[in-house]
N, C-alpha and C. Protein backbone atom coordinates (compact mmCIF):
# COMPACT_ATOMS: atom_id res chain seq x y z
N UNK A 1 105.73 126.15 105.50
CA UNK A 1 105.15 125.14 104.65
C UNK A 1 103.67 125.40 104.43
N UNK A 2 102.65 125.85 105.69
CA UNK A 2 101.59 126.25 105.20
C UNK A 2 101.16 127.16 104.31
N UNK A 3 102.27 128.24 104.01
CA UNK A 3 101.84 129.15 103.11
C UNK A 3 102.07 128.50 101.25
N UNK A 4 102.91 127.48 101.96
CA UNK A 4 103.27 127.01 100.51
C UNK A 4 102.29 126.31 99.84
N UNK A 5 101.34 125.58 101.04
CA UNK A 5 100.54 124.72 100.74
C UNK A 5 99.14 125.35 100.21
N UNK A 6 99.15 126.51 100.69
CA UNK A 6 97.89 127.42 100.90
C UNK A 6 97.09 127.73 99.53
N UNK A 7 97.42 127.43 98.45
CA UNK A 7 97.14 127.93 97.36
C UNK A 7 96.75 126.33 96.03
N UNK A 8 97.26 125.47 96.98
CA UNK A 8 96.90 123.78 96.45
C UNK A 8 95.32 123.58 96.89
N UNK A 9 94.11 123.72 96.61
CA UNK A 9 93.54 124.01 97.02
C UNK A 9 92.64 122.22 96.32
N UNK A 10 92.78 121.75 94.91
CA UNK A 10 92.76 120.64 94.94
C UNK A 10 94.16 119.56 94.83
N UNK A 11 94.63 119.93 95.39
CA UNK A 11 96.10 118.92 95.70
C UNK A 11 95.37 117.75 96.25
N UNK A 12 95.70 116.72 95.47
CA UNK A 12 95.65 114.95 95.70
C UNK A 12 96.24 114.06 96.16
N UNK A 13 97.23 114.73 96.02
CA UNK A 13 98.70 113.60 96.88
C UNK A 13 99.90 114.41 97.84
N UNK A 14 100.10 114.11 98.64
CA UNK A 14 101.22 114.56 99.77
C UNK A 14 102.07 113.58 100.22
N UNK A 15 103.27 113.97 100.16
CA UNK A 15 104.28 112.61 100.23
C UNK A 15 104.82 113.78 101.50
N UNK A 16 104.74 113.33 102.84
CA UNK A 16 105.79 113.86 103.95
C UNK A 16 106.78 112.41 104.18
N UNK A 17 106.93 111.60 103.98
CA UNK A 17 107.73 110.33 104.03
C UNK A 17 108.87 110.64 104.46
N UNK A 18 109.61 110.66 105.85
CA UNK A 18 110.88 111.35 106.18
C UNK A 18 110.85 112.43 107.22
N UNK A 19 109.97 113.46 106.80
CA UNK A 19 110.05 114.51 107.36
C UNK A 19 109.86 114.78 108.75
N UNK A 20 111.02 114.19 109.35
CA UNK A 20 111.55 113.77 110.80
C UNK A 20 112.11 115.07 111.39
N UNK A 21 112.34 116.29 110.46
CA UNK A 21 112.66 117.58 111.16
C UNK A 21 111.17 118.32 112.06
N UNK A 22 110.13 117.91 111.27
CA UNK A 22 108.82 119.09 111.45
C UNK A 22 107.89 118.46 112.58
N UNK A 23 107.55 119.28 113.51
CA UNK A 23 107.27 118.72 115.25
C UNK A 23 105.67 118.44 114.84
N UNK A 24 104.86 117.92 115.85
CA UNK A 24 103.32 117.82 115.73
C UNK A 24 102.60 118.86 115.37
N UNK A 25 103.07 119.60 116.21
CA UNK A 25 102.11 120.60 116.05
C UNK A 25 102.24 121.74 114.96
N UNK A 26 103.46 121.55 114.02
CA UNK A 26 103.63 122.32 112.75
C UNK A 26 102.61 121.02 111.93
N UNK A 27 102.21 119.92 111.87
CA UNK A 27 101.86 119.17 111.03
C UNK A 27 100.12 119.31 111.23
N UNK A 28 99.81 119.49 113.03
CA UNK A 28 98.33 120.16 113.14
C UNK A 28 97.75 121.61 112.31
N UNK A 29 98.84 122.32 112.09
CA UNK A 29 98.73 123.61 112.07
C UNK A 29 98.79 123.37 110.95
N UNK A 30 99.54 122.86 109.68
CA UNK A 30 99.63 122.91 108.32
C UNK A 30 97.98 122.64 107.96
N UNK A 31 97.59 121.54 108.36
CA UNK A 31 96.75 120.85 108.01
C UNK A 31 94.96 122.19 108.14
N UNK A 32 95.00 122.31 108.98
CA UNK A 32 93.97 123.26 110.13
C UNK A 32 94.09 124.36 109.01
N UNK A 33 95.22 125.01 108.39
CA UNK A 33 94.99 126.10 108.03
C UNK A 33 95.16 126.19 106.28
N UNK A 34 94.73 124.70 105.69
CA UNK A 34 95.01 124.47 104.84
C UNK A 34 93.66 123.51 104.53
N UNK A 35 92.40 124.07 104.74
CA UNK A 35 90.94 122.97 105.12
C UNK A 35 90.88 122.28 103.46
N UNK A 36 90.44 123.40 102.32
CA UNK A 36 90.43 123.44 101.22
C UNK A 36 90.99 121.87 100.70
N UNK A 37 92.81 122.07 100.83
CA UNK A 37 93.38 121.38 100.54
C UNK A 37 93.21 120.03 101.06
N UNK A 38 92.85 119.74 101.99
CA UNK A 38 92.40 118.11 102.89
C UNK A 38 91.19 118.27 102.21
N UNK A 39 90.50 118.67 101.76
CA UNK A 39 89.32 117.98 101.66
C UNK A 39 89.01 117.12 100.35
N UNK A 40 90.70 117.66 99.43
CA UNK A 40 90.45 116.94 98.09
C UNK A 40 91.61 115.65 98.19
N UNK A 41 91.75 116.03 99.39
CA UNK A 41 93.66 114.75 99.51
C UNK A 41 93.37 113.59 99.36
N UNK A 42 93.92 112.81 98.58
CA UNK A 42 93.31 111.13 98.47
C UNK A 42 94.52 110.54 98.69
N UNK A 43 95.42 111.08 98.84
CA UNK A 43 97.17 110.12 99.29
C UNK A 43 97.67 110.49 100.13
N UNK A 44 97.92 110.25 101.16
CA UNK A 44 99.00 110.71 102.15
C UNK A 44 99.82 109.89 102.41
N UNK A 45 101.01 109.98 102.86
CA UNK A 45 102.15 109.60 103.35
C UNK A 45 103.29 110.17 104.18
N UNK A 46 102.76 109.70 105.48
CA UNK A 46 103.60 110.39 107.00
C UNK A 46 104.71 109.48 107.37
N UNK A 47 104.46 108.50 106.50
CA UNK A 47 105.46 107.32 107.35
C UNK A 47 107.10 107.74 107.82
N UNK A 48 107.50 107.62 108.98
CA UNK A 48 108.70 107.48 109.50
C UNK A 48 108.82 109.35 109.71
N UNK A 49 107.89 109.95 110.46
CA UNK A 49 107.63 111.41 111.06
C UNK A 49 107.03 110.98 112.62
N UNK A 50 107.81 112.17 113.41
CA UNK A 50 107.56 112.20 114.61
C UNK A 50 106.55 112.68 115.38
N UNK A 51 105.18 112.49 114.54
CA UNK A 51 103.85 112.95 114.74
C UNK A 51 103.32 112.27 116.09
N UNK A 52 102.46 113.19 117.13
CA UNK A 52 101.68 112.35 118.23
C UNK A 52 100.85 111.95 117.37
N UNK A 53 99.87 111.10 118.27
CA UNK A 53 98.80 111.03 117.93
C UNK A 53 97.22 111.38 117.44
N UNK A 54 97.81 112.78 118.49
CA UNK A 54 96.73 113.46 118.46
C UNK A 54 96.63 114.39 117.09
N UNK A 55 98.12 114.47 117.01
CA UNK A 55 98.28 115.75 115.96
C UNK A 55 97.79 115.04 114.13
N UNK A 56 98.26 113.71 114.18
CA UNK A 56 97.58 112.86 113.26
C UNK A 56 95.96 112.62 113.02
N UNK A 57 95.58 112.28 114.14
CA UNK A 57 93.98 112.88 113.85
C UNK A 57 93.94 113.92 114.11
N UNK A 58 94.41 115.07 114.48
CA UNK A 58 93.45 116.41 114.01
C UNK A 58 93.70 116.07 112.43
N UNK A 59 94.95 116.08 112.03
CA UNK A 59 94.75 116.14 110.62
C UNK A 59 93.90 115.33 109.73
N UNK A 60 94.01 113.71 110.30
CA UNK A 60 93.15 113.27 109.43
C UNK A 60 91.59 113.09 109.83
N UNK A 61 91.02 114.04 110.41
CA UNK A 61 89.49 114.54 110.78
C UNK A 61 89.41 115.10 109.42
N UNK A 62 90.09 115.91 108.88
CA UNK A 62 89.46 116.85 108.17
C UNK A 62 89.96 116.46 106.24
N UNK A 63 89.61 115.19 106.29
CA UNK A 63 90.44 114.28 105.13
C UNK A 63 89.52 113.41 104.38
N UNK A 64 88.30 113.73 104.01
CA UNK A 64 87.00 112.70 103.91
C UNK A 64 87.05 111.89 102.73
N UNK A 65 87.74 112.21 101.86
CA UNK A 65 88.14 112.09 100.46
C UNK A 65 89.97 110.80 100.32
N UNK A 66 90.62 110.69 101.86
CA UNK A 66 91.42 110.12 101.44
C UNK A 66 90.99 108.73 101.20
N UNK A 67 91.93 107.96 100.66
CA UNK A 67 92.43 106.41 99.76
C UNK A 67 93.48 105.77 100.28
N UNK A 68 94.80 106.39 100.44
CA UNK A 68 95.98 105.79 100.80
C UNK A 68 96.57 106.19 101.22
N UNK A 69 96.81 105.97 102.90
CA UNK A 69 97.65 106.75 103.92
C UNK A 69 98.61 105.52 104.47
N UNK A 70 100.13 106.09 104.82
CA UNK A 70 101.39 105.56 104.84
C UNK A 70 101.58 106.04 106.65
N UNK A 71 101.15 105.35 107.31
CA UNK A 71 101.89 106.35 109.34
C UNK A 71 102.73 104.77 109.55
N UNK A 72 103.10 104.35 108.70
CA UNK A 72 104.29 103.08 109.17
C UNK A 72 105.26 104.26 109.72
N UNK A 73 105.82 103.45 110.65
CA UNK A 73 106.67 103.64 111.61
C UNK A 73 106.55 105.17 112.67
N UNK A 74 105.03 105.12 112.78
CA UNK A 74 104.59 106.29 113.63
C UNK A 74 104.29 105.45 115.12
N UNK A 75 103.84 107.06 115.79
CA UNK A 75 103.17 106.51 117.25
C UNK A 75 101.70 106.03 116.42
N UNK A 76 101.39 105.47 115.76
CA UNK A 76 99.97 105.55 115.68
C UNK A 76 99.60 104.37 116.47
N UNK A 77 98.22 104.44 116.72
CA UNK A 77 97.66 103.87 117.85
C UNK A 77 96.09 102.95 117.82
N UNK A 78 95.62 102.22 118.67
CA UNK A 78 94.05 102.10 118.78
C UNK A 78 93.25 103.14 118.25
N UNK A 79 93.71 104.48 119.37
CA UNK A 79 93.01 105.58 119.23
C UNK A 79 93.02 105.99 117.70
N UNK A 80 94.40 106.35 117.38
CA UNK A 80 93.69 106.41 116.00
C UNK A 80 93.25 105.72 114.91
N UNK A 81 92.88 104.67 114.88
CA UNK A 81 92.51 103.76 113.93
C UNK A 81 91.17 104.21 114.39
N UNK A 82 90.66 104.47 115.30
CA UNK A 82 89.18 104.97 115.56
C UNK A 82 89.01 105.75 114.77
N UNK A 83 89.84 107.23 115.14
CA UNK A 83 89.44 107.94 114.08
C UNK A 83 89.31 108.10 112.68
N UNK A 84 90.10 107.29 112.31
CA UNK A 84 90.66 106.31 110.76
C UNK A 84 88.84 105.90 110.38
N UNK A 85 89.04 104.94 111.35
CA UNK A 85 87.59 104.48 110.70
C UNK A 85 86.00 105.38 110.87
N UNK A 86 85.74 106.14 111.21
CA UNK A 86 84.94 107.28 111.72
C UNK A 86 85.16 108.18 110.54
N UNK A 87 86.60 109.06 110.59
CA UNK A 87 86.69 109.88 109.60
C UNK A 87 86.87 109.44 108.24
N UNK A 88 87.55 108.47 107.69
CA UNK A 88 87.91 108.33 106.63
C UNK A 88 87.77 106.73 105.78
N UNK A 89 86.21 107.00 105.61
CA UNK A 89 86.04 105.99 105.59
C UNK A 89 86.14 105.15 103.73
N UNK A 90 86.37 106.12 103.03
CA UNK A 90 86.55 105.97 101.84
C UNK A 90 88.05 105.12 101.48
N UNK A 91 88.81 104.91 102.57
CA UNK A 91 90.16 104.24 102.37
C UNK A 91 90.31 102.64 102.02
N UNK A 92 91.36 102.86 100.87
CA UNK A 92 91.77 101.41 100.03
C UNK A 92 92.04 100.79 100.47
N UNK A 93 93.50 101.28 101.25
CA UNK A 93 95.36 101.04 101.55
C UNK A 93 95.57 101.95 102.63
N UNK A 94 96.25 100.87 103.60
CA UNK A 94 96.55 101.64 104.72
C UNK A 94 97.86 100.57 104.96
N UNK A 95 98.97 101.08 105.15
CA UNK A 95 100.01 100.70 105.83
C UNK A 95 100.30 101.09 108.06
N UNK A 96 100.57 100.40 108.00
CA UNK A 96 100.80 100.26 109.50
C UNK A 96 102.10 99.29 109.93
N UNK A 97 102.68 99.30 109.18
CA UNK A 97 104.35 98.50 109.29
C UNK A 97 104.88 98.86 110.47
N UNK A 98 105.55 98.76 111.39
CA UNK A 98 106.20 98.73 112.50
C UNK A 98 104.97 99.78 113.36
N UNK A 99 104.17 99.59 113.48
CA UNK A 99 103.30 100.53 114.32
C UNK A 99 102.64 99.71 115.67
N UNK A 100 103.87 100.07 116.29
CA UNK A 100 103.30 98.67 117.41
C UNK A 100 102.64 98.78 118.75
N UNK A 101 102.21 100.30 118.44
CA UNK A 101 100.85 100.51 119.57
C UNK A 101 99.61 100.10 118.85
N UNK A 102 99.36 99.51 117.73
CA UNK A 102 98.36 99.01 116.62
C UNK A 102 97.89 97.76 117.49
N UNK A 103 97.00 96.82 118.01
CA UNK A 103 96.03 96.00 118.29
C UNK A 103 95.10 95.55 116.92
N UNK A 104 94.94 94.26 117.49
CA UNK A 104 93.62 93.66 116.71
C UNK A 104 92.25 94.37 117.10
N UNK A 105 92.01 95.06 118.03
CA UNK A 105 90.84 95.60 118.52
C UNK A 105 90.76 97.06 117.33
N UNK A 106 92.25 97.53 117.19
CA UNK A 106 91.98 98.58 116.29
C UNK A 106 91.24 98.36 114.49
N UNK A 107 92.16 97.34 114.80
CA UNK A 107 92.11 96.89 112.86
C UNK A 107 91.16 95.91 112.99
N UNK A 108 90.39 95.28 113.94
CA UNK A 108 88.90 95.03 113.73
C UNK A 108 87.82 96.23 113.49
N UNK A 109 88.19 97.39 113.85
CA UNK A 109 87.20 98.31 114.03
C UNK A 109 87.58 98.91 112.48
N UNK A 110 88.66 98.97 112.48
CA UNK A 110 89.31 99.72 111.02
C UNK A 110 88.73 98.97 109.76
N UNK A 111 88.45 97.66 109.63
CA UNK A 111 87.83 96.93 108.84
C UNK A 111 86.35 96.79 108.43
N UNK A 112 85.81 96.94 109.96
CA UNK A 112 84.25 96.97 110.24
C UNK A 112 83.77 98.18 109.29
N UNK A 113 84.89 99.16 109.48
CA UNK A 113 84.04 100.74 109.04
C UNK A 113 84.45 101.40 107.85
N UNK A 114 85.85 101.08 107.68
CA UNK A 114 85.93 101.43 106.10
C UNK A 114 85.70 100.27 105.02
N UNK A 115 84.49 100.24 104.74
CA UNK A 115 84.19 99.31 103.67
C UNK A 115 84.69 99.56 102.03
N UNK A 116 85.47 99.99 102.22
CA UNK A 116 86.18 100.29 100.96
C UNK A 116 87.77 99.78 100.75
N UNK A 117 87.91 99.23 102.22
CA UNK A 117 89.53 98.95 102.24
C UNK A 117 89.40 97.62 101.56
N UNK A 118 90.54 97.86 100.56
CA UNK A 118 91.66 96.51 100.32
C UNK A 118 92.75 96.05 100.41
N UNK A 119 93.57 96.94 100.59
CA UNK A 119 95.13 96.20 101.64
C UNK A 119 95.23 96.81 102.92
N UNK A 120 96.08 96.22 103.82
CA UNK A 120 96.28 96.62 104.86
C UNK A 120 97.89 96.06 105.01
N UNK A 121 99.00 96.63 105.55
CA UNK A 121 100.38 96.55 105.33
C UNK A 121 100.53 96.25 106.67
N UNK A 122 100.93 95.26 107.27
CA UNK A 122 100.69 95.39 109.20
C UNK A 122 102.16 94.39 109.34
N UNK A 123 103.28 94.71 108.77
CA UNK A 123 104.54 94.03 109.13
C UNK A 123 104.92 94.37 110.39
N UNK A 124 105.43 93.79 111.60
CA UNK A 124 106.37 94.20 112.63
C UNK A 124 105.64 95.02 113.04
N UNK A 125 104.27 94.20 113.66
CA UNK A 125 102.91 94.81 114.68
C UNK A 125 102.92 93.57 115.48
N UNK A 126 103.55 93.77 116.26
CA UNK A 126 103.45 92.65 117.57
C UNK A 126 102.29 92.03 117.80
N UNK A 127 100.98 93.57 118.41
CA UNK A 127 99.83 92.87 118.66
C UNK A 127 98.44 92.53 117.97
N UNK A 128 98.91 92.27 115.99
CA UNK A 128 98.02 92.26 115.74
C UNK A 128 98.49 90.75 115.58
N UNK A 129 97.20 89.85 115.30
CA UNK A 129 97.39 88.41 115.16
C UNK A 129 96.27 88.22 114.40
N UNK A 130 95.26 88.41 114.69
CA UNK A 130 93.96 88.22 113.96
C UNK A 130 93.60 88.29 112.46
N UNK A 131 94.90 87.71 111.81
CA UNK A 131 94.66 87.69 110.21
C UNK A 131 93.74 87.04 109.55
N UNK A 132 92.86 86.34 110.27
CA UNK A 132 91.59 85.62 109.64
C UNK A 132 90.30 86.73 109.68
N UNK A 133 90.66 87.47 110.52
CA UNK A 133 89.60 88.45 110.51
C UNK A 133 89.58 89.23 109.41
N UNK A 134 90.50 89.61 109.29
CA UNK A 134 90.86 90.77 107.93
C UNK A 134 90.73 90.17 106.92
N UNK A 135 90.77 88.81 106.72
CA UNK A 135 90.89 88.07 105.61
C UNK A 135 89.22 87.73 104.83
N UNK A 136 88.65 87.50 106.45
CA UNK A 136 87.43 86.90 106.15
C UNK A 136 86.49 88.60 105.41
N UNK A 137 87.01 89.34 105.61
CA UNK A 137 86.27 90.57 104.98
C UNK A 137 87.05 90.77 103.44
N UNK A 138 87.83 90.28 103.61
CA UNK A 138 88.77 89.96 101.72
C UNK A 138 89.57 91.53 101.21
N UNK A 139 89.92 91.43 102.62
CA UNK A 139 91.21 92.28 102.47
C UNK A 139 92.66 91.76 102.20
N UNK A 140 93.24 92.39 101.40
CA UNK A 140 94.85 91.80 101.32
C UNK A 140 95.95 92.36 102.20
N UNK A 141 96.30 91.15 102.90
CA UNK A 141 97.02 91.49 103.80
C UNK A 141 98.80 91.84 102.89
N UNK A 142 99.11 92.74 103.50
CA UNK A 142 100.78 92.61 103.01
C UNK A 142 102.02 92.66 104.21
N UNK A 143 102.79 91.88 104.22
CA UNK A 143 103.95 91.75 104.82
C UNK A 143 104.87 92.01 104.28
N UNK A 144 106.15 92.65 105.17
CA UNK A 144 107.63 92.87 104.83
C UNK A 144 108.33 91.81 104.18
N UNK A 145 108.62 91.52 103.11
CA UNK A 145 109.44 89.84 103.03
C UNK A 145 110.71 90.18 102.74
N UNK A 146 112.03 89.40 102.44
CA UNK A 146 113.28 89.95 102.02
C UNK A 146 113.28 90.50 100.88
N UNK A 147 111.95 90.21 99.85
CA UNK A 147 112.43 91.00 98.56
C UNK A 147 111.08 91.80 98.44
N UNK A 148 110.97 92.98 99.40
CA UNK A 148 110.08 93.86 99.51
C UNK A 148 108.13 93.47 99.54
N UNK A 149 107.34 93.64 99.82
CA UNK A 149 106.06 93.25 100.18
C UNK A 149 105.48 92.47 99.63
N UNK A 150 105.20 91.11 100.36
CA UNK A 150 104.64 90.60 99.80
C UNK A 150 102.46 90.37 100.51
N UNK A 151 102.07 89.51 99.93
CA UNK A 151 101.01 89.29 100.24
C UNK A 151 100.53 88.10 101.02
N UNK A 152 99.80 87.75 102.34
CA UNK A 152 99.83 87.16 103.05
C UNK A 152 98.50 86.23 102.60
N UNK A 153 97.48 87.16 101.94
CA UNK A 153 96.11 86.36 101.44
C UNK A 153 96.24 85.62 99.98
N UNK A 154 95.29 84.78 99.65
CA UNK A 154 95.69 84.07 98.14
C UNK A 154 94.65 85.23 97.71
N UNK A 155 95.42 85.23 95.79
CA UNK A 155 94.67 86.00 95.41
C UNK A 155 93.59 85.68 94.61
């Protein structure tokens, strides 16, 4: 896949959504040897891939330019929402749907630092609760509802 990728050099969007065959460290290694290409990426989407954590921030270290990243139903974590907010701070939209190593301590920090965010997707996150926080910065919250996402803030 890296060689495939190798030649996208401003590629904008990456949909891995699924790709439950390819281990961490093929997803570190794509990324690492593909700098060019992250540096123009403004979409990603990992959701429902068997990525660590770690292997998710190496990749998204090197991502300065993204907007809208999808790690619903990943390990993602505190830890990386750090790096979330540190590295990538230009982000709209961030989903985090079933990501239930996610905390309010993360997505306070995730809010504090990307001043550019406007939704945040946090369905079937046990430990976040703190929706006044996110709110009071006038972010739109979105939840899972029976007839696909809805919005938790007025608009």
């Amino acid at each position: 896949m890296s060689q495939l990728l190798n030649p996208c050099v401003n590629l904008k969007v990456l949909d891995m959504n699924l790709c439950g065959n390819m281990r961490s460290s093929e997803l570190a290694s794509l990324f690492t040897h593909n700098l060019q290409m992250c540096k123009s990426l403004e979409y990603l989407d990992i959701c429902e891939t068997p990525f660590s954590v770690h292997s998710m921030a190496t990749a998204l270290m090197i991502m300065p330019e993204l907007q809208y990243l999808d790690i619903s139903d990943t390990e993602a974590d505190d830890e990386l929402l750090f790096v979330i907010s540190n590295c990538n701070t230009n982000l709209k939209y961030i989903s985090l749907t079933r990501c239930i190593n996610v905390s309010d301590a993360g997505i306070e920090l995730l809010v504090e630092k990307c001043k550019q965010l406007e939704t945040i997707s946090i369905s079937d996150c046990p430990y976040i609760d703190n929706h006044a926080f996110i709110e009071e910065h006038n972010i739109r919250i979105e939840v899972e509802g029976e007839d696909g996402f809805e919005s938790l803030s007025d608009d």
